[in-house]
Protein backbone atom coordinates (compact mmCIF):
# COMPACT_ATOMS: atom_id res chain seq x y z
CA UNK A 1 0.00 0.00 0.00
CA UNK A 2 2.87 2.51 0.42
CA UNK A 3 4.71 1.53 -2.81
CA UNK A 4 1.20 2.31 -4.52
CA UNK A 5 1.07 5.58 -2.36
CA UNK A 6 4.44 6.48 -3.19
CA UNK A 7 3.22 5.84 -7.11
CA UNK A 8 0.51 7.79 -7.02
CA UNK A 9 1.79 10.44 -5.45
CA UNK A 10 4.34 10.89 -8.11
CA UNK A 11 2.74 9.47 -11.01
CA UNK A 12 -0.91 9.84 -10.59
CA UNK A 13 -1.61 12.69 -12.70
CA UNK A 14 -0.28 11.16 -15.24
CA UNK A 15 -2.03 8.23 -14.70
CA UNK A 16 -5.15 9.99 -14.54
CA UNK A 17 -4.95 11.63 -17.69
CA UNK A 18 -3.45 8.74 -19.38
CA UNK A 19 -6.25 6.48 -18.47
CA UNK A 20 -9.04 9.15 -19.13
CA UNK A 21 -7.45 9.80 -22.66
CA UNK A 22 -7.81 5.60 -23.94
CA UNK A 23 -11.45 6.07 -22.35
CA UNK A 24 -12.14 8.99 -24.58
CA UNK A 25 -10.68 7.35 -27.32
CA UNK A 26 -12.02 4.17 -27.06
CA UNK A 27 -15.78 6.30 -26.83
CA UNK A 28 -15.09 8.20 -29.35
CA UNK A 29 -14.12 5.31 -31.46
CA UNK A 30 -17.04 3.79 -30.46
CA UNK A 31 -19.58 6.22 -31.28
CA UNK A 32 -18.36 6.90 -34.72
CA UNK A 33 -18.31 3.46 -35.70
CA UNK A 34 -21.93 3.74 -34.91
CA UNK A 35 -23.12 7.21 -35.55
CA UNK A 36 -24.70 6.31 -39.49
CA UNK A 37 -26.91 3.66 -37.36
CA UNK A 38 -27.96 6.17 -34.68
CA UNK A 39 -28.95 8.83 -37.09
CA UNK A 40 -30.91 6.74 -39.16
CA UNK A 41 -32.83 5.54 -36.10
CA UNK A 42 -36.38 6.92 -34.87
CA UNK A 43 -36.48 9.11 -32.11
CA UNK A 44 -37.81 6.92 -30.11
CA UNK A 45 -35.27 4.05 -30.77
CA UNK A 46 -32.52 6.38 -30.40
CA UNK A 47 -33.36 6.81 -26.70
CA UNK A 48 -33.53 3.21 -26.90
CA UNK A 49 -29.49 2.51 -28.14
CA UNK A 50 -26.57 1.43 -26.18
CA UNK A 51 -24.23 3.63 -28.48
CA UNK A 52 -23.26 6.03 -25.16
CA UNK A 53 -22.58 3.32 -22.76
CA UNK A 54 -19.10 2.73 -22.93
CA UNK A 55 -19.12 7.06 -22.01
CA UNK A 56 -21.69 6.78 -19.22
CA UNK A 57 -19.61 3.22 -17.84
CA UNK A 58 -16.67 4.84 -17.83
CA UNK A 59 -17.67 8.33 -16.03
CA UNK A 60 -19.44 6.01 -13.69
CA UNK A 61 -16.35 3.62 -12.69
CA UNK A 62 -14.30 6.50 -12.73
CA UNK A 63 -15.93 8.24 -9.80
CA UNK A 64 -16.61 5.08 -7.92
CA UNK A 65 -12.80 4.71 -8.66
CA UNK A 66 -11.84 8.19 -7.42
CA UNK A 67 -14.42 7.52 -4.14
CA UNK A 68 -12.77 4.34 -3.42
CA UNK A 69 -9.54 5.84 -3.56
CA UNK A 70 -10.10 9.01 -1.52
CA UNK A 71 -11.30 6.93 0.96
CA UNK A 72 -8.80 4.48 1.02
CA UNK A 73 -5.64 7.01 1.14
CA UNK A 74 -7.94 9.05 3.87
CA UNK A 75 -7.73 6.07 6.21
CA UNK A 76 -3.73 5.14 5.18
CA UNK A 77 -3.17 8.79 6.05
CA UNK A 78 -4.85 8.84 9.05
CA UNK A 79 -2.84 5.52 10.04
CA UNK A 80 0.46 6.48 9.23
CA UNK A 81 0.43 10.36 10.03
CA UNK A 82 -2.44 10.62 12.52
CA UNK A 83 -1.56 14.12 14.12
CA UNK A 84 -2.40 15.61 10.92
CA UNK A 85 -5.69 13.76 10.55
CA UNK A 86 -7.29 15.00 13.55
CA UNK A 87 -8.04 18.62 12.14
CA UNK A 88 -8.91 16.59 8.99
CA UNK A 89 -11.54 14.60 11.00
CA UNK A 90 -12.67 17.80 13.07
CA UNK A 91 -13.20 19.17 9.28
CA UNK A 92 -15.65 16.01 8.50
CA UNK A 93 -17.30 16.03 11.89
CA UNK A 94 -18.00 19.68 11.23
CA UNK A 95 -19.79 19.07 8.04
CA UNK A 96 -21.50 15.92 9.20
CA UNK A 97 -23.04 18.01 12.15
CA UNK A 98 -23.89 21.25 8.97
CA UNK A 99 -25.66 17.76 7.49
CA UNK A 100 -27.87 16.76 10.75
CA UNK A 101 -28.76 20.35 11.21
CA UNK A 102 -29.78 20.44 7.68
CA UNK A 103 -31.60 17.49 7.82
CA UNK A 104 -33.41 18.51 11.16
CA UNK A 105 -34.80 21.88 9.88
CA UNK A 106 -36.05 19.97 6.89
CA UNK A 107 -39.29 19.29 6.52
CA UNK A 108 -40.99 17.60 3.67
CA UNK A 109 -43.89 19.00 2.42
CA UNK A 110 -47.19 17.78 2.25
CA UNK A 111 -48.71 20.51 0.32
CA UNK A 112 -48.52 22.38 -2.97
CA UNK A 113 -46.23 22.19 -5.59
CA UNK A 114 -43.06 19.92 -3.96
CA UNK A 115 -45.66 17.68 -2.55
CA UNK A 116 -46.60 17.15 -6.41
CA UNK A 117 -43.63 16.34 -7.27
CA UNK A 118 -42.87 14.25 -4.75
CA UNK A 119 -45.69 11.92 -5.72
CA UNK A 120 -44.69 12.15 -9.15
CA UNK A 121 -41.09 11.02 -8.38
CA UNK A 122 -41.73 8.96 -5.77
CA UNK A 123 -39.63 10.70 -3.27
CA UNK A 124 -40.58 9.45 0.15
CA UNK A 125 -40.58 12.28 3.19
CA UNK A 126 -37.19 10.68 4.25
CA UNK A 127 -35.51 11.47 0.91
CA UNK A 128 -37.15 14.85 1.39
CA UNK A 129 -35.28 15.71 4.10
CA UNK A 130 -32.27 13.99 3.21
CA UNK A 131 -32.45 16.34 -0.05
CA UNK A 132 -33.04 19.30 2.10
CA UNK A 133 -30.53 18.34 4.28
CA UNK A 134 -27.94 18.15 1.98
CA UNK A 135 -28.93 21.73 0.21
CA UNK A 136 -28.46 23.77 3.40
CA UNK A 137 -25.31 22.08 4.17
CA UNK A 138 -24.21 22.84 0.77
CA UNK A 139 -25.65 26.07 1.01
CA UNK A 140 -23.97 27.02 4.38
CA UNK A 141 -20.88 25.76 3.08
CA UNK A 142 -20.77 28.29 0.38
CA UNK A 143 -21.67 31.10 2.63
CA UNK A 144 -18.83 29.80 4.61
CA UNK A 145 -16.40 29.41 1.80
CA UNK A 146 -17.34 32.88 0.40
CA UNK A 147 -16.63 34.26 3.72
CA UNK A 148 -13.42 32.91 3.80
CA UNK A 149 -12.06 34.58 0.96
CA UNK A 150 -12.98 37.70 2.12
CA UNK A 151 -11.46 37.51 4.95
CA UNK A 152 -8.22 36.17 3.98
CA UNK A 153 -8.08 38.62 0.90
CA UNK A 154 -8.44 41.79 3.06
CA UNK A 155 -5.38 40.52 5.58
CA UNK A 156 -7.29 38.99 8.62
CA UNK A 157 -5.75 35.50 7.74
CA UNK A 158 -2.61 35.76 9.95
CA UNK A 159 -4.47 37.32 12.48
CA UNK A 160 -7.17 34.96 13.21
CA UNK A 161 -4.52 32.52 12.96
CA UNK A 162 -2.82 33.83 15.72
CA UNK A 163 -6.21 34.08 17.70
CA UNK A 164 -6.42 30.32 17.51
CA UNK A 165 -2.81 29.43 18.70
CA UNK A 166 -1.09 28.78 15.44
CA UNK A 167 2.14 29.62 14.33
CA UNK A 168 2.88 31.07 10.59
């Protein structure tokens, strides 16, 4: 697991683009070898073809990849360096509780328009709030991020720094 860390960490861009570069090519080889068929197809039928799934596939075992990953060098650095982690973890635990508050205020609605459209999709009041959840969290975040920049681009970086106890 180190060697591959050690890899990665010198060679993984270059992996990465070498590896999305044969999936493009290998999609784009495979939807022109196709793309007289598709055309010629009905509308209908063309929503029907398998000409885009070696694209979708790919983008689809390329995040899982890149999830899989993140989590797995998350935990190897939190094994082998775990000093560092712990502001790391404080940084998840802080979003995870941004989550539950989201997710607490949410309410899903029984009434008017969402409730249409949550009988139309099927979305259950749990999946409600989960969505609601997860768009003040993301929402908050932003505000937070946005903040952020402010207040390091106007100079109050070091200083809250040294309000906190760290050293520049």
């Amino acid at each position: 697991m180190v060697g591959l860390y050690n890899f990665l960490s010198r060679y993984g861009q270059v992996v990465a683009f070498v590896v999305g570069l044969v999936l493009i090519v290998a999609y784009l080889m495979t939807v022109q070898s196709g793309l007289e068929e598709f055309n010629a197809l009905g509308k209908e039928d063309q929503a029907k073809t398998t000409i885009f799934n070696i694209g979708l596939m790919s983008a689809i075992g390329l995040i899982i990849a890149a999830v899989v990953l993140v989590f797995l060098f998350a935990l190897f650095d939190l094994v082998f360096n775990p000093k560092n982690s712990l502001r790391s973890l404080a940084l998840l635990l802080f979003i995870g509780l941004l989550f539950f508050l989201g997710y607490s205020m949410a309410q899903a609605d029984e009434a008017g328009k969402l409730a249409e459209l949550y009988q139309k999709y099927q979305i259950t009041p749990f999946i409600a709030k989960l969505i609601g959840g997860g768009l003040r969290a993301t929402i908050w975040l932003g505000i937070l991020a946005v903040v952020a920049v402010i207040v390091t681009e106007i100079g109050l970086g070091p200083y809250l720094a040294s309000l906190l106890g760290k050293k520049n």
